[in-house]
PDB file of N, CA and C in Angstrom:
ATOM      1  N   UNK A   1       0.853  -1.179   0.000  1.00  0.00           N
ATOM      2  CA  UNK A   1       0.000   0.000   0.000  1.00  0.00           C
ATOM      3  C   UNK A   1       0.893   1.235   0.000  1.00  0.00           C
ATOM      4  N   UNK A   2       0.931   2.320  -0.599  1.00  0.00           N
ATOM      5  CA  UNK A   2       1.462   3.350  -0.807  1.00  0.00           C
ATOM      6  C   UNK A   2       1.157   4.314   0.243  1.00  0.00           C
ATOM      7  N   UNK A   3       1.959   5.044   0.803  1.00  0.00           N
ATOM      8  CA  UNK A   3       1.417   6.307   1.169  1.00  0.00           C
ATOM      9  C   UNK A   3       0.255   7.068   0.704  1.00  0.00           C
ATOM     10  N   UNK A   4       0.010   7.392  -0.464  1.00  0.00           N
ATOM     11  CA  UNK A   4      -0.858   8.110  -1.236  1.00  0.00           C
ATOM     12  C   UNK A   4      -2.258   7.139  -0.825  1.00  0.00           C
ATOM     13  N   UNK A   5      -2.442   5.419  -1.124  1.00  0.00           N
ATOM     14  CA  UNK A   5      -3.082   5.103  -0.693  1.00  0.00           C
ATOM     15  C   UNK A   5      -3.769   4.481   0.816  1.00  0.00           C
ATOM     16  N   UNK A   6      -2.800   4.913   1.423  1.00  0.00           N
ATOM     17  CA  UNK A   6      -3.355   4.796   2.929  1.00  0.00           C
ATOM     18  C   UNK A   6      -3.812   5.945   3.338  1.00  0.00           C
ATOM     19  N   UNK A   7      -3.705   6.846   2.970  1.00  0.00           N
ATOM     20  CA  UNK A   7      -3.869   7.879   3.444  1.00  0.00           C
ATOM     21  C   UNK A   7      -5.597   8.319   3.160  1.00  0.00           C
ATOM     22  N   UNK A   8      -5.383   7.945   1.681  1.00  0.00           N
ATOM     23  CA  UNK A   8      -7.297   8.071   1.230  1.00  0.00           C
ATOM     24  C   UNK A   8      -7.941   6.888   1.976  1.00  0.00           C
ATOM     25  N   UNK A   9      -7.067   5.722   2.428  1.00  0.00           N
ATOM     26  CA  UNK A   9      -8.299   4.731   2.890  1.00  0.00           C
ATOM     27  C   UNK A   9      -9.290   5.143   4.557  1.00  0.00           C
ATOM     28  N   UNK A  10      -7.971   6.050   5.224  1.00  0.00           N
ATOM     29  CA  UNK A  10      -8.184   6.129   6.189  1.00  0.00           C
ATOM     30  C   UNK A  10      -9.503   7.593   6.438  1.00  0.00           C
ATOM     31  N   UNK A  11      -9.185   8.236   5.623  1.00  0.00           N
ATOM     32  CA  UNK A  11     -10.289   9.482   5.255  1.00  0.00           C
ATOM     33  C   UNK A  11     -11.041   8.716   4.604  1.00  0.00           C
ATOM     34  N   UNK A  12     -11.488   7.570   3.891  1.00  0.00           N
ATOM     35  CA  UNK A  12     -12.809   7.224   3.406  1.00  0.00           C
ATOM     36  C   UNK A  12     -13.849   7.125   4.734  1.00  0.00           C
ATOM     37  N   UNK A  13     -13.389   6.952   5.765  1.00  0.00           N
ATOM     38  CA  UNK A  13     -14.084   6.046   6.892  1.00  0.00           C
ATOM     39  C   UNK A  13     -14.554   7.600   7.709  1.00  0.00           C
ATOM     40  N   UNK A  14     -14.080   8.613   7.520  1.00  0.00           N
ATOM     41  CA  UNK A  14     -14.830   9.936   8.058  1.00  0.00           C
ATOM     42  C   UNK A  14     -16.275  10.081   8.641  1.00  0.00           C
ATOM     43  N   UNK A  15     -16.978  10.222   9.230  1.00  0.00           N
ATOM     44  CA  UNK A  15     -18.141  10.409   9.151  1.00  0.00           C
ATOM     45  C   UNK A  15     -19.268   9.004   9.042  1.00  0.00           C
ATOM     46  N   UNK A  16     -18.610   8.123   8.907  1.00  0.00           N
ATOM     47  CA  UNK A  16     -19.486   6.664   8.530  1.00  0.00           C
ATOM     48  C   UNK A  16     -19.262   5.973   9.827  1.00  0.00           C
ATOM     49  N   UNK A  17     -20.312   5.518   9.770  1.00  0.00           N
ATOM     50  CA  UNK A  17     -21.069   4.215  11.129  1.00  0.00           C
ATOM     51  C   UNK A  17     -20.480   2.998  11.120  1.00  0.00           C
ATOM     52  N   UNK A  18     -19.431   2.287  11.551  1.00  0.00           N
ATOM     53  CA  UNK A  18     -19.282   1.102  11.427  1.00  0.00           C
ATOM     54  C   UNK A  18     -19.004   0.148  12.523  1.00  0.00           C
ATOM     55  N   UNK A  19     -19.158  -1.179  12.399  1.00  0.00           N
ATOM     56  CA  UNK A  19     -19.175  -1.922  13.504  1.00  0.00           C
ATOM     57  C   UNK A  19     -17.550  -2.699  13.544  1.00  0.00           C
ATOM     58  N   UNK A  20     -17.474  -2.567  14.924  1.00  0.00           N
ATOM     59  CA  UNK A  20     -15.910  -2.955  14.896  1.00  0.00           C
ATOM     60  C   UNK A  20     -15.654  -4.066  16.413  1.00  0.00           C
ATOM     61  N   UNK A  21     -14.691  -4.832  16.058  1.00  0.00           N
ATOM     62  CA  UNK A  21     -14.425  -5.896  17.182  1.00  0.00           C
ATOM     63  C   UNK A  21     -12.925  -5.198  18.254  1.00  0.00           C
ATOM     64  N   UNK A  22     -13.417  -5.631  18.818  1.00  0.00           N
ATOM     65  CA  UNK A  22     -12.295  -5.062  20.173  1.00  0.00           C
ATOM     66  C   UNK A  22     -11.417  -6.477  20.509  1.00  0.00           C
ATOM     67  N   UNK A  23     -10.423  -6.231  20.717  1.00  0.00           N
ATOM     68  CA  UNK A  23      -9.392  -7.181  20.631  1.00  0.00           C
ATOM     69  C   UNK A  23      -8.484  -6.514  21.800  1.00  0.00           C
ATOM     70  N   UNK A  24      -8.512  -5.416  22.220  1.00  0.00           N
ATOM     71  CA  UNK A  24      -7.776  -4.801  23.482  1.00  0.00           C
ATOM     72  C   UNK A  24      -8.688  -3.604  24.109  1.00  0.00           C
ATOM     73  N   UNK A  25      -9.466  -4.764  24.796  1.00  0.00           N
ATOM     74  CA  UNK A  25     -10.335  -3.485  25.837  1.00  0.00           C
ATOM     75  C   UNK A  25      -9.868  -3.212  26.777  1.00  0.00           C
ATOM     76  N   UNK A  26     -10.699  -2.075  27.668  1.00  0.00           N
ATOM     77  CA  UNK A  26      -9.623  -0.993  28.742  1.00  0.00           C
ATOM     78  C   UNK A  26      -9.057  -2.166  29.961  1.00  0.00           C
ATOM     79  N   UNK A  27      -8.248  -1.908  30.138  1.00  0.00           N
ATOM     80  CA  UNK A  27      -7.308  -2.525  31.364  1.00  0.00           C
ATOM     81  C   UNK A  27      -6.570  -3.540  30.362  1.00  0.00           C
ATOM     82  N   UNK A  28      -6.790  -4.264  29.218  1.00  0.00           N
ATOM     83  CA  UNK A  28      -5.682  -4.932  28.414  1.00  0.00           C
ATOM     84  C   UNK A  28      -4.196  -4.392  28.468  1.00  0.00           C
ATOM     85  N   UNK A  29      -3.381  -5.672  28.751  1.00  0.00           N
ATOM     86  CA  UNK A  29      -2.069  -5.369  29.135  1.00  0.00           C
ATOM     87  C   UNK A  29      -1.171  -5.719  28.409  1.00  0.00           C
ATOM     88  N   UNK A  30      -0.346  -4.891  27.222  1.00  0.00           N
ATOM     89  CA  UNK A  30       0.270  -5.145  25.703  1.00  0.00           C
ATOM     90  C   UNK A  30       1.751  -5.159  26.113  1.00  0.00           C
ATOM     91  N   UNK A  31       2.145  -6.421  26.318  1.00  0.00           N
ATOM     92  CA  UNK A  31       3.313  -6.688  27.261  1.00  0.00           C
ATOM     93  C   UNK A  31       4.710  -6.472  25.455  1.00  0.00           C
ATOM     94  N   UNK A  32       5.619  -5.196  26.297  1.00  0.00           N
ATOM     95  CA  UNK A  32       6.427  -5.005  25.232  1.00  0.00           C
ATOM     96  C   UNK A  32       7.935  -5.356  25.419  1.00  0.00           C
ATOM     97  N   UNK A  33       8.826  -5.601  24.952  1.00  0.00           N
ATOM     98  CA  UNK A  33      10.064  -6.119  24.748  1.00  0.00           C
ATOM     99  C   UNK A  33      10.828  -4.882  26.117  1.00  0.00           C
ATOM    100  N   UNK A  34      10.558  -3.795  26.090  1.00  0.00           N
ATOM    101  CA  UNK A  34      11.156  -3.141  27.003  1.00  0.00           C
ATOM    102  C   UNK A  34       9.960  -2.347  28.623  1.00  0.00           C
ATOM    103  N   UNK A  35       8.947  -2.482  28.011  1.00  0.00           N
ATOM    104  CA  UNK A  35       7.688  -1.656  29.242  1.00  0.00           C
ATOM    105  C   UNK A  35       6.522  -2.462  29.046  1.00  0.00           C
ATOM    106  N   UNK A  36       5.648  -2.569  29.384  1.00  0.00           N
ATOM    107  CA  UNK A  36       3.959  -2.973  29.294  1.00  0.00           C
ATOM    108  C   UNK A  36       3.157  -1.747  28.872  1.00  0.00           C
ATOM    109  N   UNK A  37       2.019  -1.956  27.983  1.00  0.00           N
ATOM    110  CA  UNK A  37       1.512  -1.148  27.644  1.00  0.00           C
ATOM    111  C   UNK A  37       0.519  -1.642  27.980  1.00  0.00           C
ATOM    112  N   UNK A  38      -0.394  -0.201  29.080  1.00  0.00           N
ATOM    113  CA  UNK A  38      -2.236  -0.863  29.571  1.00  0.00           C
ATOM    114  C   UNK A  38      -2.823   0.007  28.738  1.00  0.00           C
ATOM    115  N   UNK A  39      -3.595  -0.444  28.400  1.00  0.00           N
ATOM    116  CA  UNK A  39      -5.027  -0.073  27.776  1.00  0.00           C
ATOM    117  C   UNK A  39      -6.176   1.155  28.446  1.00  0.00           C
ATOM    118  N   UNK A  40      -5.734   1.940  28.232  1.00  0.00           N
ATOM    119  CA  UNK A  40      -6.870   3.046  29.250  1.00  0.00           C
ATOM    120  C   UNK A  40      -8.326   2.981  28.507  1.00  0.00           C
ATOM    121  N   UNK A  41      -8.177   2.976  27.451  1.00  0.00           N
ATOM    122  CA  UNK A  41      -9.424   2.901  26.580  1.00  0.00           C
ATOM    123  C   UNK A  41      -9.591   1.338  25.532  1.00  0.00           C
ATOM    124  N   UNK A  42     -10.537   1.227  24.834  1.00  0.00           N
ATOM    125  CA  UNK A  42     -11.229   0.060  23.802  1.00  0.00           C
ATOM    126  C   UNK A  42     -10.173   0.735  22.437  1.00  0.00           C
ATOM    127  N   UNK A  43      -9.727  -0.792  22.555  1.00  0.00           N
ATOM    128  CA  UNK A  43      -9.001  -0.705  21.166  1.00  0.00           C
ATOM    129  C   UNK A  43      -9.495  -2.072  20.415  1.00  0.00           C
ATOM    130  N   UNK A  44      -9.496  -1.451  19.025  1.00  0.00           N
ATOM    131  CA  UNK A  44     -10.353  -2.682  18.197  1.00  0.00           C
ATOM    132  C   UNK A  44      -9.526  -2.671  16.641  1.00  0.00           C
ATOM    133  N   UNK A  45     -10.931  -3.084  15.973  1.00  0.00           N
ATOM    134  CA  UNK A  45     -10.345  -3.363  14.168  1.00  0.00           C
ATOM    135  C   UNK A  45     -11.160  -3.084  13.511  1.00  0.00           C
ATOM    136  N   UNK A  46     -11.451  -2.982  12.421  1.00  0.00           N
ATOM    137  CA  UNK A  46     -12.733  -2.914  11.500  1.00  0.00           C
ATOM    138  C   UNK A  46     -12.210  -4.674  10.672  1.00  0.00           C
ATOM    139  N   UNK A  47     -13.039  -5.619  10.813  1.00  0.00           N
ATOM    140  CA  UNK A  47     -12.937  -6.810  10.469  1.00  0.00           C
ATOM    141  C   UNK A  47     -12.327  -6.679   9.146  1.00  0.00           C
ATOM    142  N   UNK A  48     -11.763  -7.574   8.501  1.00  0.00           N
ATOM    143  CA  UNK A  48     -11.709  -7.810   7.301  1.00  0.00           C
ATOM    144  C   UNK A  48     -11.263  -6.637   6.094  1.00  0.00           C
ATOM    145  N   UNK A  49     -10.450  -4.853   6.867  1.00  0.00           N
ATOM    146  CA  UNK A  49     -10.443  -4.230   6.155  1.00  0.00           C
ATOM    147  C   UNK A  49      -9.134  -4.068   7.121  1.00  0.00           C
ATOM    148  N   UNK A  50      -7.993  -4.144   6.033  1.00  0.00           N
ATOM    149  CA  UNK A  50      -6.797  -4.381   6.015  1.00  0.00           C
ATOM    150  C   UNK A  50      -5.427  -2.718   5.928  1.00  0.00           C
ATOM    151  N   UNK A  51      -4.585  -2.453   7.031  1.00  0.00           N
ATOM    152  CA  UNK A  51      -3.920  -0.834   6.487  1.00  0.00           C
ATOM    153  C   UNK A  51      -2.958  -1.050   6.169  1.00  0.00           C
ATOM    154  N   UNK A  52      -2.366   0.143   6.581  1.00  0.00           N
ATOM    155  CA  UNK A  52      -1.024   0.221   6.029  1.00  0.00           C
ATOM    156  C   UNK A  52       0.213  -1.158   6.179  1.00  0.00           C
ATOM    157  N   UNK A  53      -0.203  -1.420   7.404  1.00  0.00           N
ATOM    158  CA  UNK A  53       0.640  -2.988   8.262  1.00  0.00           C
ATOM    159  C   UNK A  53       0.544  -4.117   7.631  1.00  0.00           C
ATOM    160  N   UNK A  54      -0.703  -3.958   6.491  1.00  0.00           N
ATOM    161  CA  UNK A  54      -0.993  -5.239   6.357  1.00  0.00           C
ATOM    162  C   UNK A  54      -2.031  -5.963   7.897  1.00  0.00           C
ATOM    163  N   UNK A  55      -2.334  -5.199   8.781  1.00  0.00           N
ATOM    164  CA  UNK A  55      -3.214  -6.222   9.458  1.00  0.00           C
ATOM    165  C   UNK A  55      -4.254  -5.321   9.279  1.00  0.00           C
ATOM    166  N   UNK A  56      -5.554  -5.630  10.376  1.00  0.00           N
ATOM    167  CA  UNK A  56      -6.718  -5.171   9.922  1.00  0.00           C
ATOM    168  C   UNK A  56      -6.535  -3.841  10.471  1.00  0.00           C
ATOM    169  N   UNK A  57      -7.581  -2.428  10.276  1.00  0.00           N
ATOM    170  CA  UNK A  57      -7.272  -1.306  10.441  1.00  0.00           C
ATOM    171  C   UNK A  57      -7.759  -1.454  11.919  1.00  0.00           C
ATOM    172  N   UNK A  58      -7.182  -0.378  12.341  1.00  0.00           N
ATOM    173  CA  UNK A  58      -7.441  -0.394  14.124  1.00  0.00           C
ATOM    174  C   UNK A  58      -7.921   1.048  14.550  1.00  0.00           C
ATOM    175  N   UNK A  59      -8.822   0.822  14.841  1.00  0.00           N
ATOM    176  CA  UNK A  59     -10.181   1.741  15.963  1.00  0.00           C
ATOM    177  C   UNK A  59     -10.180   2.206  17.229  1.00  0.00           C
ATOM    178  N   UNK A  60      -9.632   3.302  17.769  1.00  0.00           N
ATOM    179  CA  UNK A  60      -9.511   3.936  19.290  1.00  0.00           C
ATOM    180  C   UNK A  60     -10.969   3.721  19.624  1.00  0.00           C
ATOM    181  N   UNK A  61     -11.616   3.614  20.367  1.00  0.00           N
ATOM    182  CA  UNK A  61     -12.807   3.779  20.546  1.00  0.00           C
ATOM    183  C   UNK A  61     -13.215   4.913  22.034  1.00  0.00           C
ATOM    184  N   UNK A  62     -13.746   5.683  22.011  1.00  0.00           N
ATOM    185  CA  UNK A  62     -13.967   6.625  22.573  1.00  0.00           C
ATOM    186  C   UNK A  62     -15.070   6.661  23.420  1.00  0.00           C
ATOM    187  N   UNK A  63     -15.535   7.371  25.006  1.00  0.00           N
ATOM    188  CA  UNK A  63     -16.880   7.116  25.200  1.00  0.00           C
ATOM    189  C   UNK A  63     -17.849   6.475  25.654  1.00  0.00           C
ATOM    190  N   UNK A  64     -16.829   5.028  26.052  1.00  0.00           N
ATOM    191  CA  UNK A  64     -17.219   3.716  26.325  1.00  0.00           C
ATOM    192  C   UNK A  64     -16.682   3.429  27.292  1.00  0.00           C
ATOM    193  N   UNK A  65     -17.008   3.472  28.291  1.00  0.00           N
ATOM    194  CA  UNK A  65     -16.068   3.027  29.753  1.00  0.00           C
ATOM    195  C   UNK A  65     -16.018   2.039  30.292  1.00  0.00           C
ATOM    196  N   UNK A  66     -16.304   1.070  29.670  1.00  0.00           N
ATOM    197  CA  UNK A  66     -16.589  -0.594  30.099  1.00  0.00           C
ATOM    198  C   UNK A  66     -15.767  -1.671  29.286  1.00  0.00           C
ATOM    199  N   UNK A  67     -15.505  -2.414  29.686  1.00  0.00           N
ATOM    200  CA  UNK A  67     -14.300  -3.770  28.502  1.00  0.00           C
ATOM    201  C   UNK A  67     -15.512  -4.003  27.760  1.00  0.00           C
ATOM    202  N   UNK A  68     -15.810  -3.777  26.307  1.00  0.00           N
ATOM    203  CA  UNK A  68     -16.283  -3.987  26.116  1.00  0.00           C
ATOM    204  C   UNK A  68     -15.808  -5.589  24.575  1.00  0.00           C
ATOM    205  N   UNK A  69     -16.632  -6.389  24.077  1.00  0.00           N
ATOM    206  CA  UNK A  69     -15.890  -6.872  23.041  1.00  0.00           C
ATOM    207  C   UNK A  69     -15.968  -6.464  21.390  1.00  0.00           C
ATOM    208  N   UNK A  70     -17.232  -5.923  21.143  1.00  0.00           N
ATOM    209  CA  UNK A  70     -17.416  -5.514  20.111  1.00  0.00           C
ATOM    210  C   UNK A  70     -18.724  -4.414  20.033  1.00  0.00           C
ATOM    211  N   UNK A  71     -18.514  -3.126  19.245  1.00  0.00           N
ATOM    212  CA  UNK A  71     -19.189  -2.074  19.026  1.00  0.00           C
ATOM    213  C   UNK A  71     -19.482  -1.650  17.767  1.00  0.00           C
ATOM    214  N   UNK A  72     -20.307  -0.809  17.545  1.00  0.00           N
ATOM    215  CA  UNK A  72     -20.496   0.043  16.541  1.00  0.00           C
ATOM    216  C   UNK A  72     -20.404   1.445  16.968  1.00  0.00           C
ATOM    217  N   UNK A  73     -19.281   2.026  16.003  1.00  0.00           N
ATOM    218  CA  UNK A  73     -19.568   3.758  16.377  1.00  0.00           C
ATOM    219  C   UNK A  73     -19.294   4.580  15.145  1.00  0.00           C
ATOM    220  N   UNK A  74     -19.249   5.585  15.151  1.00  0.00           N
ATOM    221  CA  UNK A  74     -19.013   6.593  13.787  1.00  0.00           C
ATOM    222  C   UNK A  74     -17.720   7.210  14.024  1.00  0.00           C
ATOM    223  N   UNK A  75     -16.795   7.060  13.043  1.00  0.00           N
ATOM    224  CA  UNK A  75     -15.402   7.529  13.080  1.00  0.00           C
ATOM    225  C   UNK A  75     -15.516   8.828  12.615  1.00  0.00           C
ATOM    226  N   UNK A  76     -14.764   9.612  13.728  1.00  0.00           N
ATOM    227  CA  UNK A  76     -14.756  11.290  13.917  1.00  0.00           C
ATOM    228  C   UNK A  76     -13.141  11.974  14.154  1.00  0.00           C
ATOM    229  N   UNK A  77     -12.424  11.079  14.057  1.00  0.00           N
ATOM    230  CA  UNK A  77     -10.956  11.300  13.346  1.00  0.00           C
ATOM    231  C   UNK A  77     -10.299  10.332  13.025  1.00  0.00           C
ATOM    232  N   UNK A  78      -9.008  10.592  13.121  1.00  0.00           N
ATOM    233  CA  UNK A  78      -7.634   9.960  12.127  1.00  0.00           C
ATOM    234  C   UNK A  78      -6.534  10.020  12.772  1.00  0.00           C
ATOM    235  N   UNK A  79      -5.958   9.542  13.613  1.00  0.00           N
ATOM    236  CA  UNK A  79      -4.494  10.036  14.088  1.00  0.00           C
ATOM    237  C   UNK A  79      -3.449   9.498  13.024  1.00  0.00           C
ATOM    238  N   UNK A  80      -3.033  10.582  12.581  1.00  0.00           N
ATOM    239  CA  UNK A  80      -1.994  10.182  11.508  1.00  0.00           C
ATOM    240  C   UNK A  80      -0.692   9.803  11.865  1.00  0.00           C
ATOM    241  N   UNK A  81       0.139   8.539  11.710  1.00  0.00           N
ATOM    242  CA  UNK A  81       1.493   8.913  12.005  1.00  0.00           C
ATOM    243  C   UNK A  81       2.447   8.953  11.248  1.00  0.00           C
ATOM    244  N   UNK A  82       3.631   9.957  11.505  1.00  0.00           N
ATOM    245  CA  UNK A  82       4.474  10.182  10.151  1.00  0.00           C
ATOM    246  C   UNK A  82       5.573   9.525  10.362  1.00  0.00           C
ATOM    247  N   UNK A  83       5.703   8.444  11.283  1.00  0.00           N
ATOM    248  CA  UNK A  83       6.931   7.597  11.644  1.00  0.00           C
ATOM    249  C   UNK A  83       6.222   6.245  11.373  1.00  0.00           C
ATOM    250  N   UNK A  84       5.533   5.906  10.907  1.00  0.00           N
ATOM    251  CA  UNK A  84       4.815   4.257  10.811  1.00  0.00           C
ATOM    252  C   UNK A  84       4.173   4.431  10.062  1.00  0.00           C
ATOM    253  N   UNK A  85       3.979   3.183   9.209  1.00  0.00           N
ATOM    254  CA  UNK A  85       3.438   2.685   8.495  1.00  0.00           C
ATOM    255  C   UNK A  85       1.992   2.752   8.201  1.00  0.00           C
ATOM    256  N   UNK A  86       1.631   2.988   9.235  1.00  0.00           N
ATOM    257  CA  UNK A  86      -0.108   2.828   9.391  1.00  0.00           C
ATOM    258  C   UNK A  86      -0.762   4.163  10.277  1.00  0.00           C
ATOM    259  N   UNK A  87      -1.564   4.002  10.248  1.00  0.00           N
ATOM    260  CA  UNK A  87      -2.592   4.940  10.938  1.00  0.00           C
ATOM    261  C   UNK A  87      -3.427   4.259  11.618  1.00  0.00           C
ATOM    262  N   UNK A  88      -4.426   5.381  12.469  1.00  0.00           N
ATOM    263  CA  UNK A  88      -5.519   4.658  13.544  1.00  0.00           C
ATOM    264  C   UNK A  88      -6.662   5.589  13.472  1.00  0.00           C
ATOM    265  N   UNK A  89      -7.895   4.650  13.087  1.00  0.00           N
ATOM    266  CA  UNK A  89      -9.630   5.771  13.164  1.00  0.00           C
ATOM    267  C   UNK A  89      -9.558   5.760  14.770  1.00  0.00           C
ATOM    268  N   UNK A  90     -10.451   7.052  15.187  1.00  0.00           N
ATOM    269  CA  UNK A  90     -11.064   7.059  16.298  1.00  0.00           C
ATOM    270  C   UNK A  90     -12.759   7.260  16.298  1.00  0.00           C
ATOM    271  N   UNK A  91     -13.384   6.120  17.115  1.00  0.00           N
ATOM    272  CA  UNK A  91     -14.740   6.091  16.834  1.00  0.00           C
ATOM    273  C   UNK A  91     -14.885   6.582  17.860  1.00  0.00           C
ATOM    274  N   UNK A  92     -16.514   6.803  18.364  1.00  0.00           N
ATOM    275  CA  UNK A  92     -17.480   7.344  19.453  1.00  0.00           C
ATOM    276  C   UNK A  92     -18.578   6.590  18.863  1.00  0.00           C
ATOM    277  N   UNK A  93     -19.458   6.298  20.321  1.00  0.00           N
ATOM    278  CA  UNK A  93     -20.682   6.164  19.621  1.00  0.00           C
ATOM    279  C   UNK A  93     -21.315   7.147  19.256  1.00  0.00           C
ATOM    280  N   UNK A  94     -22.544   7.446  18.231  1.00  0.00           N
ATOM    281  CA  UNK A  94     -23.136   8.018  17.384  1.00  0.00           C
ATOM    282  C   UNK A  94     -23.578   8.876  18.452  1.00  0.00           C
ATOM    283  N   UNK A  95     -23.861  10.067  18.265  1.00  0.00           N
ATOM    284  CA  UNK A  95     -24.055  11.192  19.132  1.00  0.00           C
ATOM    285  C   UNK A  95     -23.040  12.336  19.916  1.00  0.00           C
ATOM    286  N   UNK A  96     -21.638  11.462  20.634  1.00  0.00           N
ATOM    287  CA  UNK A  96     -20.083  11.759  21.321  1.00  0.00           C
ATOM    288  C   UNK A  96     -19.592  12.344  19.867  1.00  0.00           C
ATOM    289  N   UNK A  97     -18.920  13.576  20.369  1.00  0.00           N
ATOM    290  CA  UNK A  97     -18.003  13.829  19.800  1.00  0.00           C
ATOM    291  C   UNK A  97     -17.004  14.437  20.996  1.00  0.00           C
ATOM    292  N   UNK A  98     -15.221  14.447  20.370  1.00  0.00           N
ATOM    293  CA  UNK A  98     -14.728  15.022  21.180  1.00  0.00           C
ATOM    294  C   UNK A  98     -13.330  15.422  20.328  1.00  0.00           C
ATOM    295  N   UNK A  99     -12.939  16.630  21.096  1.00  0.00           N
ATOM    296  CA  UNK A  99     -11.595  17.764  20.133  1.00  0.00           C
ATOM    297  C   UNK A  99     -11.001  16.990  20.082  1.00  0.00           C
ATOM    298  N   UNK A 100      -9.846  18.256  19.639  1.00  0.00           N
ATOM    299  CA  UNK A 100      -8.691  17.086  18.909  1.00  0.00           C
ATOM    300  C   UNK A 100      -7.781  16.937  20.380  1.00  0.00           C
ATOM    301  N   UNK A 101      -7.937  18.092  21.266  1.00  0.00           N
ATOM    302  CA  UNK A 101      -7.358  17.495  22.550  1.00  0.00           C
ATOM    303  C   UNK A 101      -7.976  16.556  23.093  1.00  0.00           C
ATOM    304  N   UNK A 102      -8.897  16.084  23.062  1.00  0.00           N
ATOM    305  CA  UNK A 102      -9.221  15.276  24.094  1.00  0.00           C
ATOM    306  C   UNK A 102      -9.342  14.086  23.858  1.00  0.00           C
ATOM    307  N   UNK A 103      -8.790  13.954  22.085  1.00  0.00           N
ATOM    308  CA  UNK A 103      -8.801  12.547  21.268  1.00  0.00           C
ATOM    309  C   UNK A 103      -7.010  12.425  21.422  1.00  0.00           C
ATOM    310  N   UNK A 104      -6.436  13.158  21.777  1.00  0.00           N
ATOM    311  CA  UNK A 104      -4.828  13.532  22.027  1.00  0.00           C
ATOM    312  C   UNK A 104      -4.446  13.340  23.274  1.00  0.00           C
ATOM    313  N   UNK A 105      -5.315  13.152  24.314  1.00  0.00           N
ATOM    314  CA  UNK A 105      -5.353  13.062  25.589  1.00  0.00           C
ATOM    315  C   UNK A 105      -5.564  11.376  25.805  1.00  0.00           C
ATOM    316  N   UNK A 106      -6.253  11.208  24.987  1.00  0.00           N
ATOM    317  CA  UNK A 106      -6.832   9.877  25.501  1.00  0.00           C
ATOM    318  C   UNK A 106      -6.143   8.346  24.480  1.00  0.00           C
ATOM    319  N   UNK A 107      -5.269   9.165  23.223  1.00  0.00           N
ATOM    320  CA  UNK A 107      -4.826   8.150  22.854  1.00  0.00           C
ATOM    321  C   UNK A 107      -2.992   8.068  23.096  1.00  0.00           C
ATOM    322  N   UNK A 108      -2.974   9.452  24.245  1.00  0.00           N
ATOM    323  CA  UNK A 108      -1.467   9.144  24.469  1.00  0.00           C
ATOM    324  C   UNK A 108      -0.637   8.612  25.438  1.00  0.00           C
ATOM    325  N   UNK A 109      -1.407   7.490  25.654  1.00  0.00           N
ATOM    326  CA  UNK A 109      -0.547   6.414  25.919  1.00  0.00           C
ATOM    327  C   UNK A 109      -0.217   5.359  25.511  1.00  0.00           C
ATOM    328  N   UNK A 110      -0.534   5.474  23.686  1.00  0.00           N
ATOM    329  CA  UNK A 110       0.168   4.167  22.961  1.00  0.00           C
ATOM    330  C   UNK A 110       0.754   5.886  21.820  1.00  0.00           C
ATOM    331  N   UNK A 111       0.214   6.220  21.462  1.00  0.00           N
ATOM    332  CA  UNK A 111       0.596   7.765  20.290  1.00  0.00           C
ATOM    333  C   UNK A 111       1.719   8.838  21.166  1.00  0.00           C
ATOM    334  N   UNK A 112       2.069   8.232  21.659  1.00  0.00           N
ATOM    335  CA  UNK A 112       3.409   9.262  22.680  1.00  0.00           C
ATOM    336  C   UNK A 112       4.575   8.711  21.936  1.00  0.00           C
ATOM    337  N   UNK A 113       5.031   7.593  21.369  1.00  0.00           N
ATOM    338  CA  UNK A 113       5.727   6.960  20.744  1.00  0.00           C
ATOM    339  C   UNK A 113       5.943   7.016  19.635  1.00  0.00           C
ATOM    340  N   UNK A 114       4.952   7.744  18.730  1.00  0.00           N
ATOM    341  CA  UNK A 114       5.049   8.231  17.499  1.00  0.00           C
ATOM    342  C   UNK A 114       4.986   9.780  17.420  1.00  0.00           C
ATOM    343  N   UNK A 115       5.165  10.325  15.998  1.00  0.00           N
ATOM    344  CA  UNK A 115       5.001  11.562  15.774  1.00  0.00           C
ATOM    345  C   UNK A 115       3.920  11.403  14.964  1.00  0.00           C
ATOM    346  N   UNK A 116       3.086  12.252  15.640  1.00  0.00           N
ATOM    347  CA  UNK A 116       1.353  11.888  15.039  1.00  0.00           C
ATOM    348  C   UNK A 116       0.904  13.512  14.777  1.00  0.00           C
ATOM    349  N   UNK A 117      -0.316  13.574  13.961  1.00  0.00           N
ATOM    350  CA  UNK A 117      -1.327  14.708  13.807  1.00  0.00           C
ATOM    351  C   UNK A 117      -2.539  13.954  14.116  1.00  0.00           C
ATOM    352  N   UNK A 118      -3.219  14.690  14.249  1.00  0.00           N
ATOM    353  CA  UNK A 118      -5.244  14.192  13.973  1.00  0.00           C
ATOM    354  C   UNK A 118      -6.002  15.363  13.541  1.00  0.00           C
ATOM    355  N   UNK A 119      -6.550  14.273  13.029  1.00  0.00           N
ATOM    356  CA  UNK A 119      -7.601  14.971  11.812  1.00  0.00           C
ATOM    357  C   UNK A 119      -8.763  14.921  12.616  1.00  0.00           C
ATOM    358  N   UNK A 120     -10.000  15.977  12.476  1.00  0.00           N
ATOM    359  CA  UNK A 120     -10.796  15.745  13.008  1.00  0.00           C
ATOM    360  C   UNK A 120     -12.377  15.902  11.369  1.00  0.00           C
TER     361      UNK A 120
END
């Protein structure tokens, strides 16, 4: 996948409703070669739709304060990163919205590690 095309895949998903599986809900513990990484929030995938990594695209999920395993919400940004390969949607459920601080707040404790923007 190209730059040019990851970049449009991840802005196709703007504004649209989709249902997504959680694979690291809050308190999940992403044990790393040098620290552990916990999960403050629902982290997921959109099934079967594949990014920059080659694995499936992955979903902050916002809004939701419970482990949950699988949701539907409407993606209301993009954290872009310009050091990796891939990118990450951030959903809410339908109704939540929240700035770009507070989507910056809440995804930096895995996005502290990269050099990121977000799109809102």
């Amino acid at each position: 996948m190209t730059f040019e095309e990851r970049k449009a895949q991840v802005r196709s998903y703007i504004g649209k409703t989709i249902d997504i599986k959680i694979d690291r809900p809050i308190g999940y513990i992403h044990h790393k070669e040098k620290y552990d990484l916990v999960y403050p929030i629902n982290y997921g995938y959109i099934p079967e739709v594949f990014g920059g990594d080659g694995e499936e695209l992955d979903v902050y999920v916002l809004g939701i304060d419970e482990a949950i395993e699988e949701c539907r919400v409407k993606i209301i940004a993009i954290v872009h990163r310009e050091n990796d390969i891939e990118d990450k949607l951030v959903g809410a459920p339908e109704g939540l919205s929240f700035t770009e601080e507070e989507i910056k707040k809440q995804t930096e404790f895995q996005e502290k590690y990269y050099i990121t923007h977000i799109e809102i």
